[in-house]
C-alpha atoms as a PDB file:
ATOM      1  CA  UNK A   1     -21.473  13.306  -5.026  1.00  0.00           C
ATOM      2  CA  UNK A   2     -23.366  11.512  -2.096  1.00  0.00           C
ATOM      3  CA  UNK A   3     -22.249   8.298  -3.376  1.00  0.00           C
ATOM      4  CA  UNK A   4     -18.812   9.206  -3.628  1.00  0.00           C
ATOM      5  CA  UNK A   5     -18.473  10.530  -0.260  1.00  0.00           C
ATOM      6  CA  UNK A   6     -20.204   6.547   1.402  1.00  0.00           C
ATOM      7  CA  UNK A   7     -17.953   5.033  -0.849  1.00  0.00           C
ATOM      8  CA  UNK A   8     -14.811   6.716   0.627  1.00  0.00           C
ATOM      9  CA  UNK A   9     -16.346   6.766   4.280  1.00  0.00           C
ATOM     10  CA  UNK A  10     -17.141   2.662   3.611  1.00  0.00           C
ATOM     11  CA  UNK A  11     -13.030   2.728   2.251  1.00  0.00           C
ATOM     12  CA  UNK A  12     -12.102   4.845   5.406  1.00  0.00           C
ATOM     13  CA  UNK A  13     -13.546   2.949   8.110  1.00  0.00           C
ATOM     14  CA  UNK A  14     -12.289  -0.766   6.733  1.00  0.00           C
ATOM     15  CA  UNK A  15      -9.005   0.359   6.530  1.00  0.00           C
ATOM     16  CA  UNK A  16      -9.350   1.934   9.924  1.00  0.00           C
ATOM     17  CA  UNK A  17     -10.568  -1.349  10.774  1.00  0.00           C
ATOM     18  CA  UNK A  18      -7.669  -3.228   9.505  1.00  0.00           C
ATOM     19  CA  UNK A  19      -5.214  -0.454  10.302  1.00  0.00           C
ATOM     20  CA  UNK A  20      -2.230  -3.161  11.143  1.00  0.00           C
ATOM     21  CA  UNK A  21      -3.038  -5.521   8.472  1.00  0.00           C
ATOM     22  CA  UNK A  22      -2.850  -2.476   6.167  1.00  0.00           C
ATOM     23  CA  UNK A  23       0.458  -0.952   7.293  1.00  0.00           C
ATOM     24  CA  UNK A  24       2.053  -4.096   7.167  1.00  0.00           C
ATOM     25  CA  UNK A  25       1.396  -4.575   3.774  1.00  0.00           C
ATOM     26  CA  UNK A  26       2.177  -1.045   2.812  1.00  0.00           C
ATOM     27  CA  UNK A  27       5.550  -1.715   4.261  1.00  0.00           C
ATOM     28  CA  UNK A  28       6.334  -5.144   2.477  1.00  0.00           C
ATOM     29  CA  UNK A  29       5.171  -3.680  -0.783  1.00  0.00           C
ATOM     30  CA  UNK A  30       8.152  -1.199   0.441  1.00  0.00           C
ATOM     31  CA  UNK A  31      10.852  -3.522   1.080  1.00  0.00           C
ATOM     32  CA  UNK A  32       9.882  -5.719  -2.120  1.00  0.00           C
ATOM     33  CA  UNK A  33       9.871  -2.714  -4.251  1.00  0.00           C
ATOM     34  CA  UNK A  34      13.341  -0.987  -2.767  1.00  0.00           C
ATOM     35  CA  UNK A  35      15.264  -4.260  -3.457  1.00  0.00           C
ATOM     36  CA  UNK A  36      13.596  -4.599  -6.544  1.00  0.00           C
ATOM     37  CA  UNK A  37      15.154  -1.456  -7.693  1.00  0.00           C
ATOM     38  CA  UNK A  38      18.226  -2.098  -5.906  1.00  0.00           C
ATOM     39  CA  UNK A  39      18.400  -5.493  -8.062  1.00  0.00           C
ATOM     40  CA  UNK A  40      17.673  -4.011 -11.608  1.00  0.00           C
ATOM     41  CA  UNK A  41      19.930  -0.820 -10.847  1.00  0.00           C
ATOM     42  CA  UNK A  42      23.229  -2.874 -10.005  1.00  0.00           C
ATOM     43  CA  UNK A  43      22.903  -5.642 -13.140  1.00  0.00           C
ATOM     44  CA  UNK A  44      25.088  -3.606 -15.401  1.00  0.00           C
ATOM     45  CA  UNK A  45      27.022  -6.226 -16.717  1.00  0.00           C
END
């Protein structure tokens, strides 16, 4: 379990790093996904 718990502290503490880069992307992925949907819900035909 003791490598688990460095490989989730190594995780924790790059993403802490990155915090903005990381937040960003989680929002794009978002916006890309949401008009994705959008897209394939409203081609009916």
């Amino acid at each position: 379990m003791d490598i688990v718990s460095h490989m989730f502290d190594r995780w924790g503490s790059a993403v802490a790093r990155r915090h903005w880069i990381v937040l960003v992307a989680a929002l794009l992925a978002a916006v890309i996904s949401g008009s994705y949907g959008i897209g394939v819900g409203s081609n009916d035909g």
